[in-house]
N, C-alpha and C. Protein backbone atom coordinates (compact mmCIF):
# COMPACT_ATOMS: atom_id res chain seq x y z
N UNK A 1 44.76 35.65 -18.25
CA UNK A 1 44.11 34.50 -18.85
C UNK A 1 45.16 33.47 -19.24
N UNK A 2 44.81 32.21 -18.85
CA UNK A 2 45.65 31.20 -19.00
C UNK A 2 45.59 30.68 -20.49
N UNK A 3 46.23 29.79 -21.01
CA UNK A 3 46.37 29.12 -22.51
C UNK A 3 45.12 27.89 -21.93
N UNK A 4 44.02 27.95 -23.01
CA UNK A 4 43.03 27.21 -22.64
C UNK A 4 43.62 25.55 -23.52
N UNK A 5 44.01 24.47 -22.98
CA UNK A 5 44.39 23.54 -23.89
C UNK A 5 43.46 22.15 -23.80
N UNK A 6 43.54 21.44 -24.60
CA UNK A 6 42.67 20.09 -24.89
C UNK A 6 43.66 19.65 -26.29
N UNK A 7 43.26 18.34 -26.31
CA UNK A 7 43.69 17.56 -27.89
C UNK A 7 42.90 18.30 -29.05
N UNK A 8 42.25 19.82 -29.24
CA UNK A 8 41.83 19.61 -30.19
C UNK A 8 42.03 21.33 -30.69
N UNK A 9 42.07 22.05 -29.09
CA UNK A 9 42.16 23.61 -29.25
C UNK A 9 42.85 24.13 -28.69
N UNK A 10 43.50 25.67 -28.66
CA UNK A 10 44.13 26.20 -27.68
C UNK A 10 43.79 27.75 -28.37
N UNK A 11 43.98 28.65 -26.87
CA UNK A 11 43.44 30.20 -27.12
C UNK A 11 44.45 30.46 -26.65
N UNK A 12 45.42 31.70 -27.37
CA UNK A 12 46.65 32.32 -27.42
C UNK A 12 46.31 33.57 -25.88
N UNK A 13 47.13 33.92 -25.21
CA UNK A 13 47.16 34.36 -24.32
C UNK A 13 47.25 36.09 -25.00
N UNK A 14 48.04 36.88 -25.54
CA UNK A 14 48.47 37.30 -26.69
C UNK A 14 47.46 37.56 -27.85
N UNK A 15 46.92 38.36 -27.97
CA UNK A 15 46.03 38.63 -29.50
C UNK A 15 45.97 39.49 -30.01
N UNK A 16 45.91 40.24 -30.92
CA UNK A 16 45.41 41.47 -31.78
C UNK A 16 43.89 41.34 -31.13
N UNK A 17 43.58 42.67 -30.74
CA UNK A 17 42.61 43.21 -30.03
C UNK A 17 41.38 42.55 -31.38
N UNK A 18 41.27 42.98 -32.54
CA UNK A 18 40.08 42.54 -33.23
C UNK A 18 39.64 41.02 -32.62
N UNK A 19 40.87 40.14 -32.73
CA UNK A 19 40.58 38.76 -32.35
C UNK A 19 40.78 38.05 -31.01
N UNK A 20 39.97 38.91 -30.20
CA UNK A 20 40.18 38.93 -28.81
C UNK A 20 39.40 37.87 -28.21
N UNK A 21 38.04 37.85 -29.34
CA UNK A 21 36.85 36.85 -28.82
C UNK A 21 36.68 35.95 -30.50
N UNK A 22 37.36 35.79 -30.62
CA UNK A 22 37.45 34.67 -31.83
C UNK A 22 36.97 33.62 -31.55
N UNK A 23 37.68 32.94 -30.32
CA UNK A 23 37.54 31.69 -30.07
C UNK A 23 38.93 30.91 -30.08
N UNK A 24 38.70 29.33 -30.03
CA UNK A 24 39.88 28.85 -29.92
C UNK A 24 40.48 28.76 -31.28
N UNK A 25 42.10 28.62 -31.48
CA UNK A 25 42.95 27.94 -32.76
C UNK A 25 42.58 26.15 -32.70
N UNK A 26 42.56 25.68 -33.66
CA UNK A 26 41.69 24.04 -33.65
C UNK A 26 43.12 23.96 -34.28
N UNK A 27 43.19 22.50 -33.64
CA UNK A 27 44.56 21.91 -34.31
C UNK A 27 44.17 20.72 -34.99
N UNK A 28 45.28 21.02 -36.08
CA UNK A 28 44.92 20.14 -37.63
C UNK A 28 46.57 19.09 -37.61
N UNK A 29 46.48 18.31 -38.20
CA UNK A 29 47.42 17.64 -38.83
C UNK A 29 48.26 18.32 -40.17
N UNK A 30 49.48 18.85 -40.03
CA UNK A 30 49.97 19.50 -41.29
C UNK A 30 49.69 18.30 -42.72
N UNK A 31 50.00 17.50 -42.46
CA UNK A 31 49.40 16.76 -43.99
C UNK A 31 48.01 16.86 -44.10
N UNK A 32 46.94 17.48 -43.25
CA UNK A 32 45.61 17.52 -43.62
C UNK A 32 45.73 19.63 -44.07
N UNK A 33 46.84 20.06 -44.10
CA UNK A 33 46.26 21.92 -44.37
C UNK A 33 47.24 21.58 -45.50
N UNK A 34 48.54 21.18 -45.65
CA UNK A 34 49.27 21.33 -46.67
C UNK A 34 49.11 19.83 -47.82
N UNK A 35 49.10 20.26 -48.98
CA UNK A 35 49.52 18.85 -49.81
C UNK A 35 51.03 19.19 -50.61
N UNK A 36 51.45 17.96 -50.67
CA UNK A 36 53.17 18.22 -51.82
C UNK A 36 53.00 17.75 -52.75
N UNK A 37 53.99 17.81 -53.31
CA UNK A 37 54.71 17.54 -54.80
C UNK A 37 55.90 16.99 -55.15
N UNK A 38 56.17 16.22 -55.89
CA UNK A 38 57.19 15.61 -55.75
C UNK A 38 58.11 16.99 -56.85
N UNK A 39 59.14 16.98 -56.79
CA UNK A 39 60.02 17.82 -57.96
C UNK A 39 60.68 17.42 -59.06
N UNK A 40 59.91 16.33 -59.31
CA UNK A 40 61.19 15.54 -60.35
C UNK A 40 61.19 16.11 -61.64
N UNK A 41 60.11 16.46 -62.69
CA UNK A 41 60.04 17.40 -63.30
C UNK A 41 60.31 18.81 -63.52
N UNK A 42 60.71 19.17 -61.75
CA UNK A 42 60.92 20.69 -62.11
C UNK A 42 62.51 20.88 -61.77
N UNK A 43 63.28 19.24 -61.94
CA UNK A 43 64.83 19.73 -61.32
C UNK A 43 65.56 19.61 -62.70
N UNK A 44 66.55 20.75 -62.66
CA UNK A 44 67.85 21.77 -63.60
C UNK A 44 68.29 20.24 -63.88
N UNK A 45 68.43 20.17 -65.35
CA UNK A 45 69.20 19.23 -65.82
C UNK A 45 70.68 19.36 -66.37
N UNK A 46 71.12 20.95 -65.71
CA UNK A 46 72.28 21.28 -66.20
C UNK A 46 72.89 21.79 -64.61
N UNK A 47 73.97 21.72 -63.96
CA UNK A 47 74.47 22.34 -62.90
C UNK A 47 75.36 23.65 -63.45
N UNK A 48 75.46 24.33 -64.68
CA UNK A 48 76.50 25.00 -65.36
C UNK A 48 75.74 26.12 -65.03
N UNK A 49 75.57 26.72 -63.68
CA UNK A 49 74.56 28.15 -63.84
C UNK A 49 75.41 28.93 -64.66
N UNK A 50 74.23 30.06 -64.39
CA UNK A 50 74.11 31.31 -65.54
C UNK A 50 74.46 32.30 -64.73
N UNK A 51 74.39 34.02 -64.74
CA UNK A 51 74.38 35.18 -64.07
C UNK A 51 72.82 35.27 -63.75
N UNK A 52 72.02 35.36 -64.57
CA UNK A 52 70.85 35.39 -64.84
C UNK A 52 69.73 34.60 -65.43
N UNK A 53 68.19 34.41 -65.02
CA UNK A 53 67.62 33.24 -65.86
C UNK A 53 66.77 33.13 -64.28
N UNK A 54 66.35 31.61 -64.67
CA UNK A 54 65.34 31.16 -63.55
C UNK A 54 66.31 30.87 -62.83
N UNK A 55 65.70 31.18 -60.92
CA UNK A 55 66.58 30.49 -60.02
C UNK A 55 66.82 29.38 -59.77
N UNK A 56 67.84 28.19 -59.73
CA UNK A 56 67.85 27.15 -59.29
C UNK A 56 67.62 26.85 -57.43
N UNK A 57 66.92 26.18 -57.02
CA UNK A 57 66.57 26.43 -55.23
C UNK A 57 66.73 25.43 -54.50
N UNK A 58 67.34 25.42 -53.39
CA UNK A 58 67.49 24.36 -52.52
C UNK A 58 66.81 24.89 -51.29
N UNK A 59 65.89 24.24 -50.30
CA UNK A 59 65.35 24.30 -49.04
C UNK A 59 66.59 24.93 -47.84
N UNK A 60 67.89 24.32 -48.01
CA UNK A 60 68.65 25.07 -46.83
C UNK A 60 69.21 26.24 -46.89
N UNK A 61 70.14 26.76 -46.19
CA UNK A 61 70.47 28.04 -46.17
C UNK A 61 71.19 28.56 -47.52
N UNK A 62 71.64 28.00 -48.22
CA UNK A 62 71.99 28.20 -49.80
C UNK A 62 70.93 29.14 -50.36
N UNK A 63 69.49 28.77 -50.38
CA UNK A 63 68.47 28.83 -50.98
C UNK A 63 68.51 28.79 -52.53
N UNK A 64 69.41 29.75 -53.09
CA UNK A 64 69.41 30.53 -54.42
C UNK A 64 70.62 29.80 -54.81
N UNK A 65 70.88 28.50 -55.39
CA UNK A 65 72.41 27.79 -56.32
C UNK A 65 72.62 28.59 -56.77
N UNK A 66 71.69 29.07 -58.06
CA UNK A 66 72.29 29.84 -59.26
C UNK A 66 71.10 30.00 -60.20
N UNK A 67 71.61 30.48 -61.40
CA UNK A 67 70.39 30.50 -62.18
C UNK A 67 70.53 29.70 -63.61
N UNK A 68 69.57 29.17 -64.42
CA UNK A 68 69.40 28.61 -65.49
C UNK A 68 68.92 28.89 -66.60
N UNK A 69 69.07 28.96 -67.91
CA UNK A 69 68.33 29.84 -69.05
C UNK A 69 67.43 28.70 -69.14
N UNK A 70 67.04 27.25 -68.76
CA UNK A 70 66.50 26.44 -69.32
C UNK A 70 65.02 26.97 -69.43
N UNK A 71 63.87 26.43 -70.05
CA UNK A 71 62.61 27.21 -70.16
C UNK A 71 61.54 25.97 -70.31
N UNK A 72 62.13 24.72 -69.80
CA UNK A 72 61.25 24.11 -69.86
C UNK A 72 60.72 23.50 -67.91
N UNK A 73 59.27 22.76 -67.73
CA UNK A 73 59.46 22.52 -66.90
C UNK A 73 59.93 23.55 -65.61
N UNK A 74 59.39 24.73 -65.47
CA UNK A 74 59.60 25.34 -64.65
C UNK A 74 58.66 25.82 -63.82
N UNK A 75 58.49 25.22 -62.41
CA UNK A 75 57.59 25.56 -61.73
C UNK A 75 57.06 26.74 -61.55
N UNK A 76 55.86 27.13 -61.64
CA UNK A 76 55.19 28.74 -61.63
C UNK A 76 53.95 28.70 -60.99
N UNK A 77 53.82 27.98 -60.13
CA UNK A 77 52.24 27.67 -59.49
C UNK A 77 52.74 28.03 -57.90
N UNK A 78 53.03 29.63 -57.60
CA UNK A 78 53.27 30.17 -56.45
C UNK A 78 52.47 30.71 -55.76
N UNK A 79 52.50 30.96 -54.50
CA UNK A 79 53.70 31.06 -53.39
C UNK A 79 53.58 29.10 -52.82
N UNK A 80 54.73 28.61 -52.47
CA UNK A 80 54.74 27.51 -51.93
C UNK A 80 56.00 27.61 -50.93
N UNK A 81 56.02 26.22 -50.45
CA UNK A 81 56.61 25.97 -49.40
C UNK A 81 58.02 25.15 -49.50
N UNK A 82 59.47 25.59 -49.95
CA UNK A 82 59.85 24.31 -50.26
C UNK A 82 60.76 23.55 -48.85
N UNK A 83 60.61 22.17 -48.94
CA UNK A 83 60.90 21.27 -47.75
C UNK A 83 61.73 20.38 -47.78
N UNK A 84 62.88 20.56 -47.29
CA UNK A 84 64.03 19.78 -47.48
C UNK A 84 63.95 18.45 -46.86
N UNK A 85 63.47 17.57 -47.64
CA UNK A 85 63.12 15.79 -46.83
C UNK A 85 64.35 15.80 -46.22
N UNK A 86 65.26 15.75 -46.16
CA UNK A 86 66.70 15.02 -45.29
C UNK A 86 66.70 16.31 -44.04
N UNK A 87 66.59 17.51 -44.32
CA UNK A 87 66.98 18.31 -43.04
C UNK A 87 65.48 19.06 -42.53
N UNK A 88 64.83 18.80 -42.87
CA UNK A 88 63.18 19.60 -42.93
C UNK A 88 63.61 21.29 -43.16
N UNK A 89 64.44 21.52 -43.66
CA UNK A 89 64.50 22.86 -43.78
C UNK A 89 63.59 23.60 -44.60
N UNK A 90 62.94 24.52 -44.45
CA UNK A 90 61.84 25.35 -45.15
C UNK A 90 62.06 26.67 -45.64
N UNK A 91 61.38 26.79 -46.71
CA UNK A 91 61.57 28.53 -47.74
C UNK A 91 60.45 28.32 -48.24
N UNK A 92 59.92 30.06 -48.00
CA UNK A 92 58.88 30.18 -48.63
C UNK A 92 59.21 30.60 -49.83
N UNK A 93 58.35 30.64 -50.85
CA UNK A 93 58.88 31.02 -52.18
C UNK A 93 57.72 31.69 -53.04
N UNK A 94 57.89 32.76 -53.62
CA UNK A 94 57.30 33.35 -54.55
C UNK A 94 57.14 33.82 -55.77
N UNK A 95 58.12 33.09 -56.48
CA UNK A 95 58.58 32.95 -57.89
C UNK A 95 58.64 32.36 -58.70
N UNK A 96 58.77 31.86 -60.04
CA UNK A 96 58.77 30.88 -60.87
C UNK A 96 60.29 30.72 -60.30
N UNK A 97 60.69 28.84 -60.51
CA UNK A 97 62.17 28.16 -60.26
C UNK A 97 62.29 26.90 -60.33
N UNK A 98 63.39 26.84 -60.57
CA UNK A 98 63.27 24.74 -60.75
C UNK A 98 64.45 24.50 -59.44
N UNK A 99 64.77 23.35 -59.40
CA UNK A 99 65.04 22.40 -58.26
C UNK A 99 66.26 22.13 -58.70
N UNK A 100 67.27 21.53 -57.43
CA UNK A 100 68.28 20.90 -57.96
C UNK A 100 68.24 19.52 -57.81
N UNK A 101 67.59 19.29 -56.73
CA UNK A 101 67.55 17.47 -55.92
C UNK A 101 66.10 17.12 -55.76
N UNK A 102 65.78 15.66 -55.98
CA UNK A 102 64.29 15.43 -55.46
C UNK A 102 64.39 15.17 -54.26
N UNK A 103 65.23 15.92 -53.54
CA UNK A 103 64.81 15.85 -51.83
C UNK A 103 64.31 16.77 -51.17
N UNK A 104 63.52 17.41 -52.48
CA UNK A 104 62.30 18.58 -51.99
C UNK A 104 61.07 18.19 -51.84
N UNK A 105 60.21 18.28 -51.32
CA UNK A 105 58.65 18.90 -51.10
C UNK A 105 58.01 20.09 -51.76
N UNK A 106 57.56 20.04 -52.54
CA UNK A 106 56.75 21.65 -52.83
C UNK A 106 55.47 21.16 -51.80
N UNK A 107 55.14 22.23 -51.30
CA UNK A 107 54.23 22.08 -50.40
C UNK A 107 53.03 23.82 -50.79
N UNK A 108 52.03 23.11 -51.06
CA UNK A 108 51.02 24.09 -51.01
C UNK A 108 49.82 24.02 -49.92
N UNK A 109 49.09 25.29 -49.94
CA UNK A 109 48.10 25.39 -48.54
C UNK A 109 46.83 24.52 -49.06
N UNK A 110 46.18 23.78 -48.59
CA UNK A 110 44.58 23.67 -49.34
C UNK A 110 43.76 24.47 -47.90
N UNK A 111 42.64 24.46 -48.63
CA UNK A 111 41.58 25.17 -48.15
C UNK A 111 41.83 26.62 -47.72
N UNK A 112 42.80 27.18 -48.12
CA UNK A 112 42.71 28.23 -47.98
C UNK A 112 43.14 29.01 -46.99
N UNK A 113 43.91 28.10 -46.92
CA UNK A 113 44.93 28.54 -45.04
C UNK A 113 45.94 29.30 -45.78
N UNK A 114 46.41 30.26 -44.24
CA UNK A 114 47.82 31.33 -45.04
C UNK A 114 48.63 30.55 -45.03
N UNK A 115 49.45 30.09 -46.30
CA UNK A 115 50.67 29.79 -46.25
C UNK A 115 52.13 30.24 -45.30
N UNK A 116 52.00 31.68 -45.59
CA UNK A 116 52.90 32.14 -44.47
C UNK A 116 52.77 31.89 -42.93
N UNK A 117 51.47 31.45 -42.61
CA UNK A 117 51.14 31.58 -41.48
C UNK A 117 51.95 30.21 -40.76
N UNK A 118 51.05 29.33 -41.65
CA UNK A 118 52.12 27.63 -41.44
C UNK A 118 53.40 27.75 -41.71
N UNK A 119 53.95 28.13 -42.24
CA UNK A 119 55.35 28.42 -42.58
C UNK A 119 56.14 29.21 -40.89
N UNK A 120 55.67 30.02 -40.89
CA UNK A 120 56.07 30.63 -39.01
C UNK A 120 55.29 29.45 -38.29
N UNK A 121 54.67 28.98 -38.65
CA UNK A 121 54.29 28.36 -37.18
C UNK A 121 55.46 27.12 -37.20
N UNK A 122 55.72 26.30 -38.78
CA UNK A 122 55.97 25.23 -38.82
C UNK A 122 57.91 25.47 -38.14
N UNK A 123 58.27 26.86 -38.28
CA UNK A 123 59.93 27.01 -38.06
C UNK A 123 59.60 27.12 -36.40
N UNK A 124 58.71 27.25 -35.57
CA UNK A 124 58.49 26.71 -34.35
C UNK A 124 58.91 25.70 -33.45
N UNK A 125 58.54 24.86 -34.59
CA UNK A 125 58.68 22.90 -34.46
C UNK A 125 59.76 22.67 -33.98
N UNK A 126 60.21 21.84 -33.03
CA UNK A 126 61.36 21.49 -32.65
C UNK A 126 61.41 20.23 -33.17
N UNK A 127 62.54 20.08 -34.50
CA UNK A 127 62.87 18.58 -34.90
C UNK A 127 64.13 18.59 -35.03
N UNK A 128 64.55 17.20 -34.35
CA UNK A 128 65.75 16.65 -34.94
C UNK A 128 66.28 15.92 -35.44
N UNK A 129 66.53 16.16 -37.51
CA UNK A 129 66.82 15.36 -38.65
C UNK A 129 68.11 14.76 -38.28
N UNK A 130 68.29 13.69 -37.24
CA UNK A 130 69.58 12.62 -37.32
C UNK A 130 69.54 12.00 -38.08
N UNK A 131 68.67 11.21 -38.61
CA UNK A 131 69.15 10.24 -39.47
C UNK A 131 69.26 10.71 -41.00
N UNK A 132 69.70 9.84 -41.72
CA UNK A 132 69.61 10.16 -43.01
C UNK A 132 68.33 9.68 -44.02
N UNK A 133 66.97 10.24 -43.92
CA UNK A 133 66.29 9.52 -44.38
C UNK A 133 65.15 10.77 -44.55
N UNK A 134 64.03 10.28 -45.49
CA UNK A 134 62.80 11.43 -45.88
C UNK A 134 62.11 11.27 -44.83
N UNK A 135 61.55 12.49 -44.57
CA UNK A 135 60.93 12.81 -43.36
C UNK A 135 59.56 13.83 -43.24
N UNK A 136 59.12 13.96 -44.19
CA UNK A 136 58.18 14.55 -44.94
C UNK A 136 56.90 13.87 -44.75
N UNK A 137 57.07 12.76 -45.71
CA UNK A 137 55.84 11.81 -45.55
C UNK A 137 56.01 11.05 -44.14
N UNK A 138 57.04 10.47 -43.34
CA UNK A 138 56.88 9.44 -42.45
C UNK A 138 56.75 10.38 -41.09
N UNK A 139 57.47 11.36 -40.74
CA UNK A 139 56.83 11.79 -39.52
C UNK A 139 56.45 13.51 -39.88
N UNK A 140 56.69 14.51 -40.81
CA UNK A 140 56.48 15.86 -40.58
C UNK A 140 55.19 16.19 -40.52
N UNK A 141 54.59 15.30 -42.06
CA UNK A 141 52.92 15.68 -42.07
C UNK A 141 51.97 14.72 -40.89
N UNK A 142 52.71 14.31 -40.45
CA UNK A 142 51.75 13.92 -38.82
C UNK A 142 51.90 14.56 -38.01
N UNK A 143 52.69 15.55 -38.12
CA UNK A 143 52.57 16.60 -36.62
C UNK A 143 51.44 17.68 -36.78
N UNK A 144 51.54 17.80 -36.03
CA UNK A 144 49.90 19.44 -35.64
C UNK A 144 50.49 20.42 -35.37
N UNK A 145 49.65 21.52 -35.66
CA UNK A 145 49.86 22.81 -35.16
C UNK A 145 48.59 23.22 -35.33
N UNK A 146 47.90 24.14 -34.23
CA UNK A 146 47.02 25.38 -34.02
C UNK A 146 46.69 26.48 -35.02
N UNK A 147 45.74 26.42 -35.14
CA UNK A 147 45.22 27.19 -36.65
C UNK A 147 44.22 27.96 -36.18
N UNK A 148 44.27 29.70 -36.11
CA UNK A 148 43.06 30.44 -36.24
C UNK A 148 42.11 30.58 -37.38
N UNK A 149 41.10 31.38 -37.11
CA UNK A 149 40.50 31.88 -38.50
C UNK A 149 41.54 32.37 -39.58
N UNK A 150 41.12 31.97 -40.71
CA UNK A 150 42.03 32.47 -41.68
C UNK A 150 42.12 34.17 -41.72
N UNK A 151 40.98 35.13 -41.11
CA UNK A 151 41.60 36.49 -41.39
C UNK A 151 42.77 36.91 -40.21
N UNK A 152 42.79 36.21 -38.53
CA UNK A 152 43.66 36.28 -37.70
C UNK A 152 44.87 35.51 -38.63
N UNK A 153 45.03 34.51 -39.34
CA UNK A 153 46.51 34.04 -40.03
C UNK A 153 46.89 34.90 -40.48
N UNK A 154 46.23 35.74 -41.64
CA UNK A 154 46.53 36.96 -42.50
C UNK A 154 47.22 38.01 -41.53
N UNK A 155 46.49 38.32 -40.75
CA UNK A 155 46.94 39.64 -39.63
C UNK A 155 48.17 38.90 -39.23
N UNK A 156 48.53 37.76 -38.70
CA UNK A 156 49.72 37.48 -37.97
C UNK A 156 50.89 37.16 -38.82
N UNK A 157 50.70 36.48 -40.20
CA UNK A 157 51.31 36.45 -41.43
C UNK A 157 52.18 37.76 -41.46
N UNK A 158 51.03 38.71 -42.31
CA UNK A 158 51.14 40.12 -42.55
C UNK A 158 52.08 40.65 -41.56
N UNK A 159 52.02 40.80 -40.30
CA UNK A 159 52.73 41.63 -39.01
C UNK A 159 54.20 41.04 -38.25
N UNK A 160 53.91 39.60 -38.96
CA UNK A 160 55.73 38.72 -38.94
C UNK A 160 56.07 39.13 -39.95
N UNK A 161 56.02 39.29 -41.76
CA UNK A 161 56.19 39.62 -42.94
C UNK A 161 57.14 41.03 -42.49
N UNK A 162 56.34 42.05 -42.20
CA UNK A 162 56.08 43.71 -41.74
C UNK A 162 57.85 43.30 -40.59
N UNK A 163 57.62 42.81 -39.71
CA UNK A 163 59.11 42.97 -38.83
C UNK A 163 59.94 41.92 -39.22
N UNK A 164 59.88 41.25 -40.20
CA UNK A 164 61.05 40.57 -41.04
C UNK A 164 61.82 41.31 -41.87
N UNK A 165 61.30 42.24 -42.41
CA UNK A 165 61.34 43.39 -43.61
C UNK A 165 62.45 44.28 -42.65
N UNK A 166 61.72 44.76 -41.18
CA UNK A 166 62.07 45.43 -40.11
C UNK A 166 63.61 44.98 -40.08
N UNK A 167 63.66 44.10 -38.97
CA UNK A 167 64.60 43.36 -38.51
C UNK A 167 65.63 42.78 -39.50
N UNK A 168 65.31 42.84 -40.86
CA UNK A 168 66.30 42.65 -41.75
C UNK A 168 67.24 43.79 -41.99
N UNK A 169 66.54 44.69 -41.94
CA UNK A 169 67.32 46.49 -41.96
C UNK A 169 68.06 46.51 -40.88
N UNK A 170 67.77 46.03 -40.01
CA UNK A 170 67.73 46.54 -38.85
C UNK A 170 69.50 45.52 -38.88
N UNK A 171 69.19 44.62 -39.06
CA UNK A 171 70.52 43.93 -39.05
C UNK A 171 71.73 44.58 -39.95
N UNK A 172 71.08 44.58 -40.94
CA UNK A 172 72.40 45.14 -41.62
C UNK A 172 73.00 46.72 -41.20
N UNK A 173 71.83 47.03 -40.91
CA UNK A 173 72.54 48.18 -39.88
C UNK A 173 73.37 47.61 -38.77
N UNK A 174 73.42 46.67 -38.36
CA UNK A 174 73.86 46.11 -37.48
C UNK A 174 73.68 46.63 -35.59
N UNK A 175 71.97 46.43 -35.56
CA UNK A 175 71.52 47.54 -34.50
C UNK A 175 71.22 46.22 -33.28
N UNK A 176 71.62 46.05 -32.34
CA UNK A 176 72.16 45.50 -31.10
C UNK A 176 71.11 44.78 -31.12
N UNK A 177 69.92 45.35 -31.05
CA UNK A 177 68.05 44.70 -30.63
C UNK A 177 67.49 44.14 -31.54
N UNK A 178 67.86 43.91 -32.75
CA UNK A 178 66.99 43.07 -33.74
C UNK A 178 66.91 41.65 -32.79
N UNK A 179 67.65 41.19 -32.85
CA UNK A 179 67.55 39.52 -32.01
C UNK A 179 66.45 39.38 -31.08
N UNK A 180 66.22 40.59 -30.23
CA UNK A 180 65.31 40.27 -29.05
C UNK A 180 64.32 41.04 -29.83
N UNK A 181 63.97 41.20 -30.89
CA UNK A 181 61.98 41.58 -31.17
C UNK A 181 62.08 40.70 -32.00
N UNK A 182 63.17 39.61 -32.69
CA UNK A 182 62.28 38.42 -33.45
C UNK A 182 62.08 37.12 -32.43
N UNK A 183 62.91 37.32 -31.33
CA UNK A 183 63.02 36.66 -30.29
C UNK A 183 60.96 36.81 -29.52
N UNK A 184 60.78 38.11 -29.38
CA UNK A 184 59.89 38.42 -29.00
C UNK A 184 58.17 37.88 -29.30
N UNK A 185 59.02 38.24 -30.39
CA UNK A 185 57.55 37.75 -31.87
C UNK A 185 56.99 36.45 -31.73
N UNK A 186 58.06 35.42 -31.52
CA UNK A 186 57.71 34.34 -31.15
C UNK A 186 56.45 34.10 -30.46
N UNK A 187 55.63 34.76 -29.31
CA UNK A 187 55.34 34.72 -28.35
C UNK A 187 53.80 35.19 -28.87
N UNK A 188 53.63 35.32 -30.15
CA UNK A 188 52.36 35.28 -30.79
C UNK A 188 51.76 34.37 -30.89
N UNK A 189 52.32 33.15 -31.00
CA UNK A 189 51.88 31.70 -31.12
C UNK A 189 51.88 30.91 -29.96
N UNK A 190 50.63 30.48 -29.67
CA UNK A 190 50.48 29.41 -28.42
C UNK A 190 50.87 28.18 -28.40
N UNK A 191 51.85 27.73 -27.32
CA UNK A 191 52.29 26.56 -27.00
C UNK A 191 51.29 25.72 -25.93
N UNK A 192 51.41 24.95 -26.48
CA UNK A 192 50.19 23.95 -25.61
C UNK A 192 51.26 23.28 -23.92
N UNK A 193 50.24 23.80 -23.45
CA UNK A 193 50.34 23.73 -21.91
C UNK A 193 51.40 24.76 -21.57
N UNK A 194 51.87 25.68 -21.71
CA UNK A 194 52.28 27.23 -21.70
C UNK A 194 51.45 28.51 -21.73
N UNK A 195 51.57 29.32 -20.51
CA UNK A 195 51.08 30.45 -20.78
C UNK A 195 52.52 31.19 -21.64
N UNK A 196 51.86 32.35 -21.89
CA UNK A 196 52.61 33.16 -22.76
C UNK A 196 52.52 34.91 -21.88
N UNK A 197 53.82 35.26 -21.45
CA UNK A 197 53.49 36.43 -21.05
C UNK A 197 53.16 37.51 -21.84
């Protein structure tokens, strides 16, 4: 079976047997599943971390600055998305934490979409942050992505979650094949005008 595509749907080649006859994924506009937040209230007014305390968080590979005893102003309305306007870099997050820069996004799901689910789909995206400028509002939340029923997000969420956990062991064991089953995994998600073997 081929990837069925149009401007509005596409059926994954690839499925968990329950969601075999689902139907198509309908594609949404990410600024119509996610809304943000600005961070200006929830950023560390001290850079002097601590050992311990709330985490201070940045969107890129840093993630974790440091931590803060401060107790005010600390975001606790989790799991969200945070989104680095200058590099679009993304972390999911599940904790109370404050910010260091307002060149974040908190980004939450509405209606009830898996967060995690957009989150794998959205590290998909092929972008490239050249310039120096926010990118959030002017081109990220106009792009689309393919959205199943919310209990197929959960299952595909859940079963990337499940071999992240995997493949994280698996690395520090330092075992040759982790690369090619997250490599693999990929291949859960339908690309428009691509079959998927």
């Amino acid at each position: 079976m081929k990837i069925k595509t149009n401007k509005t749907a596409l059926i994954p080649k690839l499925r968990f047997p329950e969601f075999k006859n689902s139907g198509e994924w309908v594609v949404k506009r990410i600024g119509d599943i996610l809304e943000y937040e600005r961070p200006d209230k929830y950023i560390v007014t001290s850079e002097n971390y601590v050992s311990e305390g709330i985490p201070v968080l940045t969107a890129n590979k840093s993630f974790i600055l440091g931590y803060t005893n401060e107790i005010d102003n600390i975001y606790a309305n989790v799991p969200v998305i945070l989104f680095d306007d200058f590099t679009t870099d993304m972390k999911y997050v599940n904790f109370p934490f404050k910010v260091k820069s307002s060149a974040i996004k908190i980004l939450r799901a509405k209606n009830y979409h898996n967060l995690k689910f957009i989150l794998n789909y959205c590290h998909k995206i092929k972008f490239d942050a050249k310039e120096h400028k926010r990118y959030y509002i002017s081109v990220f939340q106009n792009l689309t992505i393919p959205l199943p029923t919310l209990p197929e997000q959960q299952k595909i969420a859940d079963s990337l979650s499940n071999l992240d956990e995997w493949l994280a062991a698996e690395e520090e064991k330092n075992s040759p094949c982790w690369r090619a089953y997250k490599k693999a995994c990929c291949k859960t998600f339908p690309a428009e005008g691509k079959s998927r073997a």
